[in-house]
N, C-alpha and C. Protein backbone atom coordinates (compact mmCIF):
# COMPACT_ATOMS: atom_id res chain seq x y z
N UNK A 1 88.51 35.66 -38.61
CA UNK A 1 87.28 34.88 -38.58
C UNK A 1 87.03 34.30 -39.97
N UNK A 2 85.82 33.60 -39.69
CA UNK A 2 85.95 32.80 -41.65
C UNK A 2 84.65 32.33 -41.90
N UNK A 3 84.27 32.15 -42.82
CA UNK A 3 82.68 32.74 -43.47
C UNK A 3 82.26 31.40 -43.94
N UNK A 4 81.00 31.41 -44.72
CA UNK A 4 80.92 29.96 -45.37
C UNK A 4 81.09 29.49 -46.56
N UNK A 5 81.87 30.77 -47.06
CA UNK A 5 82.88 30.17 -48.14
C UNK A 5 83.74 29.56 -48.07
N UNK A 6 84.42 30.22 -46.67
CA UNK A 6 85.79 29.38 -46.38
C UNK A 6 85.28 27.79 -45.89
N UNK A 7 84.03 27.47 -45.60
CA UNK A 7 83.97 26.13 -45.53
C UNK A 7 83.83 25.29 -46.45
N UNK A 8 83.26 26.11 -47.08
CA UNK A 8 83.38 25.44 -48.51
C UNK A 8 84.70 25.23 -49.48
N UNK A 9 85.43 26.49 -49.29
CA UNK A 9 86.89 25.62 -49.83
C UNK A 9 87.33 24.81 -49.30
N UNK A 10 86.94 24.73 -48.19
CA UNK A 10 88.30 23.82 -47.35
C UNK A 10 87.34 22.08 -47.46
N UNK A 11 86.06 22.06 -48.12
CA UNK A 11 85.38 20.84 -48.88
C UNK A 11 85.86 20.76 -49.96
N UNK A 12 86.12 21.73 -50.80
CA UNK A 12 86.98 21.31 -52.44
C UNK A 12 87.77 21.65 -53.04
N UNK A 13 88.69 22.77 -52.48
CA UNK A 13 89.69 23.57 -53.42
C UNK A 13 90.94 22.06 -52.73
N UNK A 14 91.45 22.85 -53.85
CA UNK A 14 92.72 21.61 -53.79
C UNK A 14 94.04 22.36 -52.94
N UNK A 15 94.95 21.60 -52.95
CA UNK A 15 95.98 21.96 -52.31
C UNK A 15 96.74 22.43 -53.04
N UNK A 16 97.52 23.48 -53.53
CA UNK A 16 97.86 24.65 -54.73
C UNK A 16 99.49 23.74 -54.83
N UNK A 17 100.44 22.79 -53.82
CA UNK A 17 101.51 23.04 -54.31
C UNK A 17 102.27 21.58 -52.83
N UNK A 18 103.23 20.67 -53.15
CA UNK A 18 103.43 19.87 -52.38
C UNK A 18 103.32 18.92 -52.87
N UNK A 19 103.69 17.96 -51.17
CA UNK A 19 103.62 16.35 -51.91
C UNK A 19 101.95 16.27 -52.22
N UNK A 20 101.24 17.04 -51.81
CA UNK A 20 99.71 16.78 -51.31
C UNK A 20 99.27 17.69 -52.71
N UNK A 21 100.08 17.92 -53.76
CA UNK A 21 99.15 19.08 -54.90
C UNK A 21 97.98 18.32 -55.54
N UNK A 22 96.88 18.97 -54.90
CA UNK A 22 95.85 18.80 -56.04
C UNK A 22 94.92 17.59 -55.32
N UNK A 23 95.48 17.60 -53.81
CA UNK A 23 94.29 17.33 -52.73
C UNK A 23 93.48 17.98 -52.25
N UNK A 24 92.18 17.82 -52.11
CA UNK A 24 90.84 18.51 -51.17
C UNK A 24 91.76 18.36 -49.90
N UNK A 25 91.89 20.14 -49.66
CA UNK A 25 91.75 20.54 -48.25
C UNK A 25 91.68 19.64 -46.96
N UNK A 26 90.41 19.26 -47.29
CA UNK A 26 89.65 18.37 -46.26
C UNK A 26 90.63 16.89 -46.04
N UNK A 27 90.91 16.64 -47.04
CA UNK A 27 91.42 15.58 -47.38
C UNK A 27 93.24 15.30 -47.08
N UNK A 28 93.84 16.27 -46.53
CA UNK A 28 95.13 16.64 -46.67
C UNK A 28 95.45 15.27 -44.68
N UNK A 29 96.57 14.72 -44.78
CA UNK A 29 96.49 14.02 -43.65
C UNK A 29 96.57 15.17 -41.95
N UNK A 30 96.16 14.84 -41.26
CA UNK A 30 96.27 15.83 -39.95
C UNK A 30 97.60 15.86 -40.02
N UNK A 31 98.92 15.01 -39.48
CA UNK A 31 99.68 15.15 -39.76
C UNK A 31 100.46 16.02 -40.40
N UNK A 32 100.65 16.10 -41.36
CA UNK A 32 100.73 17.13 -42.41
C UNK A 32 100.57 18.51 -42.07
N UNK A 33 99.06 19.12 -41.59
CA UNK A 33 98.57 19.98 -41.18
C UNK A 33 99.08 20.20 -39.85
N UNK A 34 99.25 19.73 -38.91
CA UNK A 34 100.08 19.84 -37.79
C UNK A 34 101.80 19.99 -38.22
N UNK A 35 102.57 19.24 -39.01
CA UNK A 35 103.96 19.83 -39.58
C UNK A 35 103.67 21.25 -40.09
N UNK A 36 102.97 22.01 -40.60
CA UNK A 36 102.65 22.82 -40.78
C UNK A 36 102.64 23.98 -40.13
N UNK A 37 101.71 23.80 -38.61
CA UNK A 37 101.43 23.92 -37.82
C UNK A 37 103.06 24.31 -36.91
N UNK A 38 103.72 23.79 -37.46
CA UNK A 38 105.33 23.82 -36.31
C UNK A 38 106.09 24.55 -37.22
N UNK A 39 105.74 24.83 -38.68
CA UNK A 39 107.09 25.19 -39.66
C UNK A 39 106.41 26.49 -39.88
N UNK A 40 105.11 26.45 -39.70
CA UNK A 40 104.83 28.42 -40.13
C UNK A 40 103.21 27.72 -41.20
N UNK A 41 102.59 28.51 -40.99
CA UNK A 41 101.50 28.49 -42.25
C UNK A 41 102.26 29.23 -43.11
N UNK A 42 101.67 28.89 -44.29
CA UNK A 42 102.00 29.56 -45.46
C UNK A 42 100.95 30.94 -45.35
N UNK A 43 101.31 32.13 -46.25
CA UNK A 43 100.89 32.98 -45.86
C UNK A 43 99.38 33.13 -46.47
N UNK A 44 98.54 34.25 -45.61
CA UNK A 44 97.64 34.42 -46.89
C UNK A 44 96.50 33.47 -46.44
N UNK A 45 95.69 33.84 -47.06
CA UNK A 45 94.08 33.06 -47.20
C UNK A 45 94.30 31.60 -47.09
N UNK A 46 95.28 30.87 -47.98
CA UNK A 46 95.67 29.26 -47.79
C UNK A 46 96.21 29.02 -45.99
N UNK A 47 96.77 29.31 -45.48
CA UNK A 47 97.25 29.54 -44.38
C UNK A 47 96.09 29.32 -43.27
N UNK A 48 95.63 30.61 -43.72
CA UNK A 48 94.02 30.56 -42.65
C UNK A 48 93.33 29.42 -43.17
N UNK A 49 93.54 28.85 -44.44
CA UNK A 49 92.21 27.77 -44.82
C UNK A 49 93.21 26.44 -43.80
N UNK A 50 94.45 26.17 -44.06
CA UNK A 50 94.84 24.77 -43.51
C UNK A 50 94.49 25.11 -41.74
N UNK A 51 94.88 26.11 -41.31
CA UNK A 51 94.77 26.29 -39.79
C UNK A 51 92.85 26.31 -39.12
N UNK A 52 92.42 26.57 -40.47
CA UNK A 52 90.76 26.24 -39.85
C UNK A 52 90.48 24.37 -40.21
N UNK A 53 90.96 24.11 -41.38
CA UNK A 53 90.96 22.53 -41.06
C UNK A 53 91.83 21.58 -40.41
N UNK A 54 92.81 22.04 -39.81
CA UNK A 54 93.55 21.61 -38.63
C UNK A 54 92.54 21.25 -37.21
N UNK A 55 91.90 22.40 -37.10
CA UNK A 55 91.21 23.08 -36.49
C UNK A 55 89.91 21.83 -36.21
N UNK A 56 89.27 21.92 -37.36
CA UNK A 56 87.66 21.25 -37.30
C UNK A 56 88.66 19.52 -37.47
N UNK A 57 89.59 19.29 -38.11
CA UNK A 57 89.56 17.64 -37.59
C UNK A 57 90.11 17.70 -36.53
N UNK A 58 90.82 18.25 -35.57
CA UNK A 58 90.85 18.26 -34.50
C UNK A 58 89.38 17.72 -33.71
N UNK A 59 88.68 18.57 -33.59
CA UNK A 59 87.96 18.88 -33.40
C UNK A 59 86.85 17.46 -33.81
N UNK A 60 86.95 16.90 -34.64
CA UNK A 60 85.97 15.84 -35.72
C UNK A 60 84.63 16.05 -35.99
N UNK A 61 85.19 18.01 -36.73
CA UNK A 61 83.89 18.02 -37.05
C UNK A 61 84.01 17.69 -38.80
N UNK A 62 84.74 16.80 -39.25
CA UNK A 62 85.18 16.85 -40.95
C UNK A 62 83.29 16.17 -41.61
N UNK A 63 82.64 15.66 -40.48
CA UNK A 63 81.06 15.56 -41.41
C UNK A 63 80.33 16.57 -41.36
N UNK A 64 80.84 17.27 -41.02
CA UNK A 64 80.06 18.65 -41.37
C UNK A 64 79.74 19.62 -42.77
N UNK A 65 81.64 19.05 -43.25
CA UNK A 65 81.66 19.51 -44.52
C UNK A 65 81.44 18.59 -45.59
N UNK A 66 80.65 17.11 -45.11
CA UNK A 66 80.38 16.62 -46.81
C UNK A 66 79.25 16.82 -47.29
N UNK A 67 78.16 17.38 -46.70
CA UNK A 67 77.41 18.05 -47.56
C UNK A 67 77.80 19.26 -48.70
N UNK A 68 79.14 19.94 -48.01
CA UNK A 68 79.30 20.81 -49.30
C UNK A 68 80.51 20.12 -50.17
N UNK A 69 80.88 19.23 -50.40
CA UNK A 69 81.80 18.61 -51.56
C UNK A 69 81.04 18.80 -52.83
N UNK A 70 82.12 19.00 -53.56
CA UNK A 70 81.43 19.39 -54.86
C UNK A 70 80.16 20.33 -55.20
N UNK A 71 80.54 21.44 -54.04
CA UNK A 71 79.77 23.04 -54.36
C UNK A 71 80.85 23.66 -55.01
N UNK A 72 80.04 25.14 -55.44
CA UNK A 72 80.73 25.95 -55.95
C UNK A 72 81.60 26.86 -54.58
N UNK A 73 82.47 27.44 -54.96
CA UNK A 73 83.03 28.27 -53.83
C UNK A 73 83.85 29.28 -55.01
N UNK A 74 84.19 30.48 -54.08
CA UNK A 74 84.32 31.63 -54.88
C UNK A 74 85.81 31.72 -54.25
N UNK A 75 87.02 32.15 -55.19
CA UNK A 75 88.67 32.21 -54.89
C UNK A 75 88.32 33.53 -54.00
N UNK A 76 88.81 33.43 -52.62
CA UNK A 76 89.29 34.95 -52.13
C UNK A 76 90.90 35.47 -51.83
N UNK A 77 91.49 35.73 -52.46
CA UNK A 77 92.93 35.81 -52.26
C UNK A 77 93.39 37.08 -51.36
């Protein structure tokens, strides 16, 4: 399950590593997140963060999270 921190990273932490390093989460193409989706999440807290924003643009809930762009959010590893 995932809290509202995790919504909040997935509004601003960046993408740690890729063609996509040092993109907002939010911001990463569906695409992408769906290749992902077929090759394995990466493990770990990042993993659960791309598979919950897979998830909500699926979904189109991505205006949900621009009220929190550019909050604080706390690393949970």
């Amino acid at each position: 399950m995932f809290d509202q921190n995790d919504l909040l990273a997935l509004a601003n932490m960046p993408m740690p590593f890729g063609k996509y390093q040092g993109k907002v989460l939010m911001d990463l193409p569906e695409e992408y997140l769906l290749w992902f989706q077929h090759k394995g999440w990466p493990e770990g807290r990042l993993g659960m963060l791309l598979g919950l924003c897979l998830e909500v643009k699926i979904n189109g809930l991505e205006g949900i999270l621009n009220p929190l762009r550019g909050k604080r959010y706390v690393v949970n590893e």
